[in-house]
Protein backbone atom coordinates (compact mmCIF):
# COMPACT_ATOMS: atom_id res chain seq x y z
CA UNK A 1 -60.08 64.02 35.52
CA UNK A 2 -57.85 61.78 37.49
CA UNK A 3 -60.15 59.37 37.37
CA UNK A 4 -61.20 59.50 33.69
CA UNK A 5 -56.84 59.11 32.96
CA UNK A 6 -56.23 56.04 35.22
CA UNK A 7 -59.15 54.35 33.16
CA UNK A 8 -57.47 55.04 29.93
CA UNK A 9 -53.89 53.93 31.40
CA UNK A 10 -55.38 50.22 32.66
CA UNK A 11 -57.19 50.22 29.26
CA UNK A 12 -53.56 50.50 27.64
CA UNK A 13 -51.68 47.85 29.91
CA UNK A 14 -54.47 45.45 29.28
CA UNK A 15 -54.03 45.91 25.62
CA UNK A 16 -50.24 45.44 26.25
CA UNK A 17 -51.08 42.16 28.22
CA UNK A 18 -53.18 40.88 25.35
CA UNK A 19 -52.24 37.76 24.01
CA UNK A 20 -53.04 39.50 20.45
CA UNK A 21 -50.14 42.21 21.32
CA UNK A 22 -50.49 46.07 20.83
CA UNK A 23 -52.45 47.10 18.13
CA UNK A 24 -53.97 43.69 17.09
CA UNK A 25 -57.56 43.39 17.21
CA UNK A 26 -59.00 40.73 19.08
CA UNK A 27 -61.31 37.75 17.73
CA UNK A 28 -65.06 38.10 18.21
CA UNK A 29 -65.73 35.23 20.74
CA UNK A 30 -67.49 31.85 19.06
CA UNK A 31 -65.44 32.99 16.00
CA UNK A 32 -62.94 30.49 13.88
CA UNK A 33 -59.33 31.58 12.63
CA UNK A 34 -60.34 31.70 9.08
CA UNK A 35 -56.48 30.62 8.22
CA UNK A 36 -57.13 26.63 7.63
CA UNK A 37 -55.80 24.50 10.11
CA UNK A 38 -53.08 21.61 9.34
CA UNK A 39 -54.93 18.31 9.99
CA UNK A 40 -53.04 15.67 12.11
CA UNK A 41 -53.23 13.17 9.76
CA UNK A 42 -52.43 14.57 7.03
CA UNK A 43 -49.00 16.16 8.74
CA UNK A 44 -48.21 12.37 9.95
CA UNK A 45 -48.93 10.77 6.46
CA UNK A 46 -46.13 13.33 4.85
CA UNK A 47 -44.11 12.23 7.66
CA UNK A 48 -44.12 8.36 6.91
CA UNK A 49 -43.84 9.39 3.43
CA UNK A 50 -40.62 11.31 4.25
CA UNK A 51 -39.67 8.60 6.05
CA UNK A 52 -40.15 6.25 3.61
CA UNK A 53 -37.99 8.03 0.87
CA UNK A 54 -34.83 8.35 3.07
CA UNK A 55 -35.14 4.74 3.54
CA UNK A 56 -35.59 3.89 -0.20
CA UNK A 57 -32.35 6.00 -0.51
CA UNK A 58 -30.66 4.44 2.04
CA UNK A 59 -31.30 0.78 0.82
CA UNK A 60 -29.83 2.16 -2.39
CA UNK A 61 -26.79 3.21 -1.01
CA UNK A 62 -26.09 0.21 1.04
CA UNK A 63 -26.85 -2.02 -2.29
CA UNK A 64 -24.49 -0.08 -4.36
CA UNK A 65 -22.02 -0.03 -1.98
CA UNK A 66 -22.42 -3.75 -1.27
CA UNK A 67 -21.74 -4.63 -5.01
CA UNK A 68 -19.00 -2.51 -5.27
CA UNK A 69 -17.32 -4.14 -2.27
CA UNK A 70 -18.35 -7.85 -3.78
CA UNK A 71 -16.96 -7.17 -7.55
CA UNK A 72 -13.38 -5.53 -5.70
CA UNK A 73 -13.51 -8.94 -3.83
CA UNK A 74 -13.90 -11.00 -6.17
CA UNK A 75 -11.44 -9.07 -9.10
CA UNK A 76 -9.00 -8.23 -6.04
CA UNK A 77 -5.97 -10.06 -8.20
CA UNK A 78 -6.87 -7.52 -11.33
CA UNK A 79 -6.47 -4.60 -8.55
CA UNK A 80 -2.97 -5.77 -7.25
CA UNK A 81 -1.52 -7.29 -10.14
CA UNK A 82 -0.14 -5.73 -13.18
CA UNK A 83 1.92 -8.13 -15.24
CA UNK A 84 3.30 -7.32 -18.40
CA UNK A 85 3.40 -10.54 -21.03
CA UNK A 86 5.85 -8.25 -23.51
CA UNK A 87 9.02 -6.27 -22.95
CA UNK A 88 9.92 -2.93 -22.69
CA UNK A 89 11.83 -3.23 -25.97
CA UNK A 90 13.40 -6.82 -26.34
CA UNK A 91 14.07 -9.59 -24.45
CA UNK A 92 17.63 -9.47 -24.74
CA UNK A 93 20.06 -9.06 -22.31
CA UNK A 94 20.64 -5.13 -21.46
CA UNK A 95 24.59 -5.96 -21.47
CA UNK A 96 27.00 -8.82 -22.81
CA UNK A 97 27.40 -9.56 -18.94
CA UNK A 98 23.66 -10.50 -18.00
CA UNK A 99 22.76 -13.98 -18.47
CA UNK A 100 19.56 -15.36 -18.78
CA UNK A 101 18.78 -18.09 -16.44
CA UNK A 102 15.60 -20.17 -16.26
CA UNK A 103 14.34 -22.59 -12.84
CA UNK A 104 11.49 -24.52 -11.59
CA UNK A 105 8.94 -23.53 -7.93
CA UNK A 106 8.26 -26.12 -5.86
CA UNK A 107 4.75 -26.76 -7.85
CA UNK A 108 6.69 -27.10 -11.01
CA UNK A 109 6.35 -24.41 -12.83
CA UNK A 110 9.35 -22.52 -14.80
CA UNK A 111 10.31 -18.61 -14.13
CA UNK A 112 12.41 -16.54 -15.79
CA UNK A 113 15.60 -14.27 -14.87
CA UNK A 114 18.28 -12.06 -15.62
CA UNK A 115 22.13 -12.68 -13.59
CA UNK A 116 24.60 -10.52 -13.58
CA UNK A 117 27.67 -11.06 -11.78
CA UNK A 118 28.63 -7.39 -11.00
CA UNK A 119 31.39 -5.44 -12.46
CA UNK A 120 34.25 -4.17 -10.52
CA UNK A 121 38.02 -5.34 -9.29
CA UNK A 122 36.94 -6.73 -6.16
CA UNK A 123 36.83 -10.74 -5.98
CA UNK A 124 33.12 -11.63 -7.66
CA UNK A 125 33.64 -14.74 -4.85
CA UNK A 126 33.02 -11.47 -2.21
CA UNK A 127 30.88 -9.78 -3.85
CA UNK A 128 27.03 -8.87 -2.04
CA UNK A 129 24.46 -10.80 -4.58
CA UNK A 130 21.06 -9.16 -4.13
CA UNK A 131 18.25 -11.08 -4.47
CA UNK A 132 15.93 -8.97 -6.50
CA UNK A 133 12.34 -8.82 -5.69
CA UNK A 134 10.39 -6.28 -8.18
CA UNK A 135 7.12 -4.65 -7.58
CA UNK A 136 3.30 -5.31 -8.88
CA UNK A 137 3.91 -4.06 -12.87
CA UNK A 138 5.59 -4.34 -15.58
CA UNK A 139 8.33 -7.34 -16.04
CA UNK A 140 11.84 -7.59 -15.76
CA UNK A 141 12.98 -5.18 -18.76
CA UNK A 142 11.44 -2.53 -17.23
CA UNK A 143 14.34 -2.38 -14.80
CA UNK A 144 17.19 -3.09 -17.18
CA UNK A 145 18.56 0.10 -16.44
CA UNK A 146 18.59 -0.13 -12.61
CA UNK A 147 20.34 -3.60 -12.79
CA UNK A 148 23.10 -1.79 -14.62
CA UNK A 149 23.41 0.79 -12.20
CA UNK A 150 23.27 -1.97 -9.17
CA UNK A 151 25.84 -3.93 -11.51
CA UNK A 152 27.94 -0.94 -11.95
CA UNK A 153 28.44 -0.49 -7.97
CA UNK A 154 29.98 -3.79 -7.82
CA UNK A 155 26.83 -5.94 -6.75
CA UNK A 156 25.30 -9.05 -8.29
CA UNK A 157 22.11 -9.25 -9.15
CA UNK A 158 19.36 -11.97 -9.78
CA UNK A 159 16.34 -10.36 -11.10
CA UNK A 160 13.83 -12.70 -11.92
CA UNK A 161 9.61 -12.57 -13.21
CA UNK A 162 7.09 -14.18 -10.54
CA UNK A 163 4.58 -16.57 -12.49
CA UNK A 164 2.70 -14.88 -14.55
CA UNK A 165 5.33 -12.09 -15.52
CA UNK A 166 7.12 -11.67 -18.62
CA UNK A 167 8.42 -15.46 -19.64
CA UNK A 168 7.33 -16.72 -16.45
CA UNK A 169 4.89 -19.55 -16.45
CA UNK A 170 1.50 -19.24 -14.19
CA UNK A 171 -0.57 -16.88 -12.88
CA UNK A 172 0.22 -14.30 -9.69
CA UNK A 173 -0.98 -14.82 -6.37
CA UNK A 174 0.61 -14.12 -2.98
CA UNK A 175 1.38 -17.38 -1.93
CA UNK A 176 2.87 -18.41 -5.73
CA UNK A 177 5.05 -15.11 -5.26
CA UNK A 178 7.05 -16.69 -1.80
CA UNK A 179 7.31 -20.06 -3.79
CA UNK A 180 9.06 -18.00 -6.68
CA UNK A 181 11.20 -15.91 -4.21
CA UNK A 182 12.40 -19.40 -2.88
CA UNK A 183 12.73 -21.09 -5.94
CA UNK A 184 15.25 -17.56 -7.08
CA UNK A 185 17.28 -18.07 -3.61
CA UNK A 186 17.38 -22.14 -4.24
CA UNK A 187 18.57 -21.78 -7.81
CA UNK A 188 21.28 -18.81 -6.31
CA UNK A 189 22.41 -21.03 -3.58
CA UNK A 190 22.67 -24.57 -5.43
CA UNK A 191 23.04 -23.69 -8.99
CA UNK A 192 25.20 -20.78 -8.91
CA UNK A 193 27.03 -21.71 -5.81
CA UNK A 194 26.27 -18.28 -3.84
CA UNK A 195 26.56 -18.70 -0.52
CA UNK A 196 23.42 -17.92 1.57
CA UNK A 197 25.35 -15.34 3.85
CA UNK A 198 26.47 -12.93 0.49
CA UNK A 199 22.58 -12.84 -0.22
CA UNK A 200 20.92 -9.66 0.13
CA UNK A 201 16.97 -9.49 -0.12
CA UNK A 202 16.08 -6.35 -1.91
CA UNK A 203 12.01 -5.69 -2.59
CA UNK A 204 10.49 -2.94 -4.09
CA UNK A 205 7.26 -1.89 -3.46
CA UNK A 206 5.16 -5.02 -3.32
CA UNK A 207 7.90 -6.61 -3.77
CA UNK A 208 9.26 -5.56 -0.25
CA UNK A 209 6.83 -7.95 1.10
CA UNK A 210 8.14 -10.78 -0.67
CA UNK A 211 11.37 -9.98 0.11
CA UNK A 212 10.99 -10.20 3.63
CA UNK A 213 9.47 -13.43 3.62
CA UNK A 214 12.58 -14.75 1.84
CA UNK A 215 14.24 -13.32 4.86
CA UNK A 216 11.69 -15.01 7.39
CA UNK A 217 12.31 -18.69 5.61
CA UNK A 218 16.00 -18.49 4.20
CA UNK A 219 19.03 -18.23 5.90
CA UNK A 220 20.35 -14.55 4.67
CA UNK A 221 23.13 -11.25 5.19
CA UNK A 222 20.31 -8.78 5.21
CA UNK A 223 17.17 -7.46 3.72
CA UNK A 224 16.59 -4.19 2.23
CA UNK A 225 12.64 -3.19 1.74
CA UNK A 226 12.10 -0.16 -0.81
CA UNK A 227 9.03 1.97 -0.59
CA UNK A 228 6.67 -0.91 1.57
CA UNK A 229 3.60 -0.53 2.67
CA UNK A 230 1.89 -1.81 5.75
CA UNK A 231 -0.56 -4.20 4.19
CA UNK A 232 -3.04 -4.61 0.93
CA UNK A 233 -5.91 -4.17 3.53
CA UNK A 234 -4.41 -1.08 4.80
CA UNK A 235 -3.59 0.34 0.85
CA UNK A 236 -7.13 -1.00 0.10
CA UNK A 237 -8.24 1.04 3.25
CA UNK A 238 -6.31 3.93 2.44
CA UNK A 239 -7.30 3.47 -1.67
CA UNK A 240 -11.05 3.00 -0.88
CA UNK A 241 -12.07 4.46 2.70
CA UNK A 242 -16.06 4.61 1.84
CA UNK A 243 -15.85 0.64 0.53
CA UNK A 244 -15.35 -2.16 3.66
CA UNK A 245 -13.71 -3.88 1.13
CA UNK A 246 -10.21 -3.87 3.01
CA UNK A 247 -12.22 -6.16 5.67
CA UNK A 248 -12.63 -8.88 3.21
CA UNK A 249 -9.73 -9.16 0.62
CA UNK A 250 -7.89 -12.29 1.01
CA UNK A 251 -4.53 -11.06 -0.37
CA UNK A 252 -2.53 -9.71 2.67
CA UNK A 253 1.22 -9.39 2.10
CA UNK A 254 1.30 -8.21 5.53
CA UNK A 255 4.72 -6.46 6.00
CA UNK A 256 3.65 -4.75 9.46
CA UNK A 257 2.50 -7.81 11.21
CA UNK A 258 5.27 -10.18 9.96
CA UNK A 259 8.17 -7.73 9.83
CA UNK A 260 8.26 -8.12 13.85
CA UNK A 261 9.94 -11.71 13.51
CA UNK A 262 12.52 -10.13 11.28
CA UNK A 263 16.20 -11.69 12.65
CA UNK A 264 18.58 -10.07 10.22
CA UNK A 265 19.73 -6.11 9.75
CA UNK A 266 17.24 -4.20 7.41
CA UNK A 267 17.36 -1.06 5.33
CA UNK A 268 14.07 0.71 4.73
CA UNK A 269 14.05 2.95 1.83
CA UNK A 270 11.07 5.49 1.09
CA UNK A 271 10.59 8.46 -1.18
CA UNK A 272 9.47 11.61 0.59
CA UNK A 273 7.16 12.51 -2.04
CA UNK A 274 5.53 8.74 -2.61
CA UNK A 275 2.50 9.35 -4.20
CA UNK A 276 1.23 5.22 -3.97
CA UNK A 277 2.30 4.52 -0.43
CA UNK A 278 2.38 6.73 2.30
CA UNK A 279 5.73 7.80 3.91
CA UNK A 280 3.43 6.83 7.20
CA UNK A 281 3.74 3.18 5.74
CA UNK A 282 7.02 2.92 5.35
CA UNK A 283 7.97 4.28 8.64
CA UNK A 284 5.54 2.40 10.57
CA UNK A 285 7.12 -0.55 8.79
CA UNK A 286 10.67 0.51 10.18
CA UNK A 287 9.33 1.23 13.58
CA UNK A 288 7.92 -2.79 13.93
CA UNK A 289 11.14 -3.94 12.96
CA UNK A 290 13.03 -5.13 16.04
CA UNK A 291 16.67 -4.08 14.51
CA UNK A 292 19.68 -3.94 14.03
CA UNK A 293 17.38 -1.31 11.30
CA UNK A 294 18.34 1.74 9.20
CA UNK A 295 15.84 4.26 7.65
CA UNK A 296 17.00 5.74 4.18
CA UNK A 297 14.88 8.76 3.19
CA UNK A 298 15.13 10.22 -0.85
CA UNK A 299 13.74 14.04 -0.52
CA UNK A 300 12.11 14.54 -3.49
CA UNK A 301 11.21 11.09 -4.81
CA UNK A 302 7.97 9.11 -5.47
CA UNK A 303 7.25 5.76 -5.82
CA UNK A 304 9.14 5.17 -8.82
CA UNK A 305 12.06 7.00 -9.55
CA UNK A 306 13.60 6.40 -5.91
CA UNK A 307 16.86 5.17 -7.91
CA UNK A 308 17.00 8.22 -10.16
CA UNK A 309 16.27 10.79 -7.50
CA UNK A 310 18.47 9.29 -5.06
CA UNK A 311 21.47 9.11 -7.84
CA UNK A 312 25.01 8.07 -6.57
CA UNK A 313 24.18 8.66 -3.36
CA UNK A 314 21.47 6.13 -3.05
CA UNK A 315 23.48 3.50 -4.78
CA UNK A 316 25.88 4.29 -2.14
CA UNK A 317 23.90 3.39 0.54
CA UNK A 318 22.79 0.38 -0.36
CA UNK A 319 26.24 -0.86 -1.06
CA UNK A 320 27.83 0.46 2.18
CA UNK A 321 24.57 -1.68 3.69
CA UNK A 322 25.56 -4.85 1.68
CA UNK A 323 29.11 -4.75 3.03
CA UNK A 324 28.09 -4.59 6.58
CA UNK A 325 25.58 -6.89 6.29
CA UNK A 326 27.82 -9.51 4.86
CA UNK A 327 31.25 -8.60 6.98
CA UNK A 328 28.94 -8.74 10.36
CA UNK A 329 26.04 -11.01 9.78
CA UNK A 330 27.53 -13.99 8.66
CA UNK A 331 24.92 -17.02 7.81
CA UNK A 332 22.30 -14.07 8.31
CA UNK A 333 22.81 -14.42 11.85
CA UNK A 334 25.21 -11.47 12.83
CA UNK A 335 24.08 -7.60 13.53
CA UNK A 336 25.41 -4.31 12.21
CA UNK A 337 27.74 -2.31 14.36
């Protein structure tokens, strides 16, 4: 009996041990699997053909993305610049006080402006003149109302079209923007008699950039730099992360790399809600600058309505900024306390 059980429990532990498993029967030897087996070849060819395909896609993607990158390239002015041939509403002057004033660049061509001499009680012989520098759009009647407001503070203004703006003769480009920005401060200093250390550069948004050049090349009080960003190639980068395009556009306007040379006092101003240039921007503009510097922050503001946001308060700063500039940096070569 003892015998006849351990039989039946080594039967059991080799069934256990089969390779089959418990309960699985086990194939007759010299017997095929009749489940058909996958054929090497067959298994390799679907792999090359695989293979193929994600290459296929691959090539299209690159292609696509290669035109893409070529047509931004080559239309990179139509992605920067916006100029606006027709006003807002009318050419004329927004007030009895703003004169229109017309001058020639350097390669002869003729732009067109907008002075105003300030209002106020103070001596106009005193008075800050800013130097303004607009952004990428429009022309300038679509600021008439913030040259009133800058007026109305007691600060002159020059607000003049780059080529290819408004009345301006031309066509944009970066380089033809610092010729107009020098041909504004030439006709300021020589026609109108302003002398170089009551001149303010103020530039908004793109125009920050040329702004600061003015500042680089001209003998200035200050410079003021509203809403800047780093560089096109770094908007580009920021615009367009999946398109290398940002390695290849030739426009630079590079406020981060030149704003390091900077020799006279700067405001910064930036909206805290800029929807077109990062705050990021703007600060890591401030932080190259070497100083004397001031950071100016507008909660609530984007990239457009920093002057409305801001209200008195912003007009404010930039005329306490003015006066120090001019009563401490005489020539452009003095410092804010």
């Amino acid at each position: 009996m003892r015998a006849a059980c351990l039989v039946l429990l080594m039967g059991a532990g080799l069934a256990l041990a089969s390779p089959w498993g418990p309960g699985k029967a086990r194939q007759p030897v010299g017997l095929q699997d009749p489940r058909p087996a996958r054929i090497p070849v067959l298994s390799a060819l679907g792999a090359v053909l695989s293979m193929k395909r994600l290459l296929r896609l691959l090539l299209i993607v690159c292609a696509t993305v290669l035109a893409a990158t070529a047509l931004l390239v080559l239309l990179e002015r139509r992605f920067i610049f916006y100029p606006t041939r027709e006003p807002a509403i009318t050419w004329q002057p927004p007030a009895p006080d703003v004169e229109e004033c017309t001058f020639a660049t350097a390669d002869g061509l003729w732009l067109y402006g907008w002075w105003h001499p300030g209002w106020g009680d103070e001596d106009p012989a005193r008075r800050p003149v800013l130097l303004w520098c607009h952004g990428n759009a429009g022309n300038i009647t679509h600021r008439a109302d913030n040259l009133l407001l800058l007026a109305d503070h007691g600060l002159a203004v020059l607000l003049f079209d780059y080529r290819g703006y408004g009345r301006s003769e031309g066509r944009p480009s970066e380089d033809g923007f610092y010729l107009d920005a020098e041909a504004a401060y030439e006709y300021l200093v020589h026609q109108r008699g302003v002398e170089p250390e009551r001149v303010v550069c103020f530039g908004r948004s793109l125009g920050a950039a040329v702004a600061l050049h003015l500042a680089l090349e001209r003998p200035v009080a200050g410079l003021v730099m509203e809403s800047p960003f780093a560089s096109i190639p770094a908007m580009a980068r920021r615009q367009m992360p999946f398109l290398p395009a940002w390695l290849l556009v030739r426009t630079q306007f590079d406020n981060l790399g030149r704003v390091r040379d900077l020799r006279v006092p700067l405001l910064v101003v930036h909206g805290a809600q800029d929807e077109m240039v990062p705050l990021a921007q703007g600060r890591a503009v401030y932080d190259a600058a070497p100083g004397p510097k001031e950071f100016y922050l507008i909660e609530g503001a984007g990239h457009n309505d920093t002057y409305v946001v801001g209200g008195e308060q912003y007009f404010l700063a930039l005329r306490r900024f003015c006066d120090r500039c001019l009563a401490h940096a005489p020539a452009g070569q003095g410092h804010l306390p």
